[in-house]
Protein backbone atom coordinates (compact mmCIF):
# COMPACT_ATOMS: atom_id res chain seq x y z
CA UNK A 1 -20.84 3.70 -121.00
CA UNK A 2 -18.17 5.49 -119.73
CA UNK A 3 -16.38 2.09 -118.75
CA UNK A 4 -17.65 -1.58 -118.53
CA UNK A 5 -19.01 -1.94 -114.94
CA UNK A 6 -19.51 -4.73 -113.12
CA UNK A 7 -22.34 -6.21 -111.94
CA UNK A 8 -23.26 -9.08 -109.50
CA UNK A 9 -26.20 -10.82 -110.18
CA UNK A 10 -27.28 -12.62 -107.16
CA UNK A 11 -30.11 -15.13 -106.29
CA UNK A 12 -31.35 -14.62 -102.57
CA UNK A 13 -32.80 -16.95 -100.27
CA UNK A 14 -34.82 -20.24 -101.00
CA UNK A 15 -36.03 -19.00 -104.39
CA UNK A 16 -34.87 -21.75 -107.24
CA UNK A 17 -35.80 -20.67 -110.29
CA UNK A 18 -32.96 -18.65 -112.29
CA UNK A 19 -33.86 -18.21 -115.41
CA UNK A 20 -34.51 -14.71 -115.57
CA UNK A 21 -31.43 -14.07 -113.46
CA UNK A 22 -29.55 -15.74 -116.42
CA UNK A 23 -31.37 -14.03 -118.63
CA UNK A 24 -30.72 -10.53 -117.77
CA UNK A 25 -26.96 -11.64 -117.06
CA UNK A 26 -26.45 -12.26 -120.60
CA UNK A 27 -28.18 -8.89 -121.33
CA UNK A 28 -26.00 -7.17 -119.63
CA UNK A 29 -23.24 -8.80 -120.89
CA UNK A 30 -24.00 -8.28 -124.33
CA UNK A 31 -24.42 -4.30 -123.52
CA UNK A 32 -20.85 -4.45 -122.53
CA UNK A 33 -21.29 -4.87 -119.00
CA UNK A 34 -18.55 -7.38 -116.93
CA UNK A 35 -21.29 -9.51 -114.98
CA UNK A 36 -20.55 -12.10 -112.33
CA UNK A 37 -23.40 -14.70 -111.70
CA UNK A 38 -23.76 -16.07 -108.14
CA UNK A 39 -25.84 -19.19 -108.68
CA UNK A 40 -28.97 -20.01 -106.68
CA UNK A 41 -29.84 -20.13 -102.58
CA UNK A 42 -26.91 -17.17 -101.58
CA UNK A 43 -27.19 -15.86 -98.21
CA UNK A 44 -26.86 -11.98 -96.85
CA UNK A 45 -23.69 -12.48 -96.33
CA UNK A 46 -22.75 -14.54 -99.39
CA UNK A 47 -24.02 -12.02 -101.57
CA UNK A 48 -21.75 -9.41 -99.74
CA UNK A 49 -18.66 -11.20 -99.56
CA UNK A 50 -19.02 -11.83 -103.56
CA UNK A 51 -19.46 -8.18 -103.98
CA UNK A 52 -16.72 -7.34 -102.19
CA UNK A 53 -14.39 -10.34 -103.79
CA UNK A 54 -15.49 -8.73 -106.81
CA UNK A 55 -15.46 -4.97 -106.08
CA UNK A 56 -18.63 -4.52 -108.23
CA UNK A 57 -20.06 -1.45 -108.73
CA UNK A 58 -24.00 -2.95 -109.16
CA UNK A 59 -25.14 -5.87 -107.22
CA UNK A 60 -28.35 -6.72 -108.90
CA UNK A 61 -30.72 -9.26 -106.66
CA UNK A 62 -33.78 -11.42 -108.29
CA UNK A 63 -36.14 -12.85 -106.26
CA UNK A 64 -38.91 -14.48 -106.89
CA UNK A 65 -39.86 -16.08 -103.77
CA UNK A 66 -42.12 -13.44 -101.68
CA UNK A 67 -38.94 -13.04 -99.18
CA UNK A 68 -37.92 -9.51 -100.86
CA UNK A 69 -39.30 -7.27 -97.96
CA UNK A 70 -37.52 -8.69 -95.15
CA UNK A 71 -34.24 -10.06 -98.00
CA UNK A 72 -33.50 -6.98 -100.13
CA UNK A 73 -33.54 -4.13 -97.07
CA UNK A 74 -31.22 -7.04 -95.21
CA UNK A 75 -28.83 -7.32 -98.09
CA UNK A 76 -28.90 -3.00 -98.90
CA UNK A 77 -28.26 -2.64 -95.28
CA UNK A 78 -25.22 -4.87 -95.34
CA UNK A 79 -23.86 -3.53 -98.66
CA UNK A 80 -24.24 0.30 -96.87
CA UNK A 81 -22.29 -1.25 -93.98
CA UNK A 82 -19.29 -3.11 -96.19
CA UNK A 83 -19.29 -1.72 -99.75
CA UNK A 84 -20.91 2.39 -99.33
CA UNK A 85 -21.95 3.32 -102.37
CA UNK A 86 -22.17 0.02 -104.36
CA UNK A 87 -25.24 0.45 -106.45
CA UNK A 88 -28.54 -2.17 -104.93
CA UNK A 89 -30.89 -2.97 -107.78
CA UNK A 90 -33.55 -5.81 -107.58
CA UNK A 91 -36.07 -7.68 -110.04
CA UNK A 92 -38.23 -10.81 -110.37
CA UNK A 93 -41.59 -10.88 -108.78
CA UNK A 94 -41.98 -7.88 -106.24
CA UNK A 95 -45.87 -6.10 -106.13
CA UNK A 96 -45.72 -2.71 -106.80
CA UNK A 97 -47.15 -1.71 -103.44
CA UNK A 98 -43.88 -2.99 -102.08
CA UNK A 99 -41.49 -0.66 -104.21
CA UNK A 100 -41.42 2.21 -101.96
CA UNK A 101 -40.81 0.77 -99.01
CA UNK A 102 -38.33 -0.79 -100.52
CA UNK A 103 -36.14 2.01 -102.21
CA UNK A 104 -36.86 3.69 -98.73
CA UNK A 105 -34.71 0.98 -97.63
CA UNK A 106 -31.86 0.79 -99.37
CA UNK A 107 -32.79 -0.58 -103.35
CA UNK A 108 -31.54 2.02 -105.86
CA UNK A 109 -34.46 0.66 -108.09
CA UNK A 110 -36.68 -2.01 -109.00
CA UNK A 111 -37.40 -3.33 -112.31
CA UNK A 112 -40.64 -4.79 -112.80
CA UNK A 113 -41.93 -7.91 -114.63
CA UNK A 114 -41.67 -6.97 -118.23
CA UNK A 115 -38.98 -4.52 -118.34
CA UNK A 116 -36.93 -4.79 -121.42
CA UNK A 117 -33.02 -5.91 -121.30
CA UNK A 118 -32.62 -2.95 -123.00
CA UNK A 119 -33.94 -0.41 -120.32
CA UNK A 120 -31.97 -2.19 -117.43
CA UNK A 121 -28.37 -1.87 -119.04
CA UNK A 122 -29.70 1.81 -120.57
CA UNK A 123 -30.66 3.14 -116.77
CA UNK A 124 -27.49 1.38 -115.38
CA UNK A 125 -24.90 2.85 -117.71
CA UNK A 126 -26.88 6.14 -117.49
CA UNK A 127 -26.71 6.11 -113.42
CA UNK A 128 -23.46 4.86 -113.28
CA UNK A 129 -21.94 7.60 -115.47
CA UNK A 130 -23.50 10.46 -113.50
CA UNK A 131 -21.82 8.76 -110.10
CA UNK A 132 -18.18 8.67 -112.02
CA UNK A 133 -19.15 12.80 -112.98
CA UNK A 134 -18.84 13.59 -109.06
């Protein structure tokens, strides 16, 4: 890493389990990365406002709940608006059939159930060096 980004790691909407969130917090941590945890039930405009208190360079939503079609394009749309650039990624439980749509609308990527600690920090270090290259 070419510097130790940060990351916010943000819990949409009604969805009230965090482990994983935690979980992949500490991760990221570990791999060097500054991470600020927002804690469960944020709004759209929560999550932006943190970002932008923050001046992250990754916000990083989990959901769990079912609410990520009509969430995670809100929250992408509203991070374009506020923070351009800022990096959208998402996790939890999110059917593959949805991804597409999805990074059509705003999420950078999507990493699915079972994808190692190791390949989230790996393919955010690895994207956000190419940005600071141009």
């Amino acid at each position: 890493m070419k510097r130790p980004y940060k990351v916010l790691v943000a819990k949409p909407g009604l969805d009230g389990h965090d482990r994983g969130a935690h979980m992949v917090a500490r991760g990221l941590r570990d791999a060097g990365f500054e991470v600020v945890l927002t804690g469960l039930f944020q709004t759209v405009e929560t999550i932006v406002a943190a970002a932008i208190d923050e001046d992250v360079d990754v916000v990083g939503l989990s959901i769990l709940s079912g609410a990520h079609n009509v969430l995670l394009p809100r929250i992408a749309a509203a991070l374009e608006r506020e923070l351009p650039g800022v990096l959208v990624v998402a996790g939890g439980v999110i059917p593959q059939r949805d991804v597409a749509a999805l990074t059509e609308r705003g999420i950078d990527k999507i990493f699915g159930s079972g994808t190692s600690l190791a390949e989230i920090a790996q393919w955010l270090a690895s994207t956000l060096d190419s940005r600071e290259l141009n």
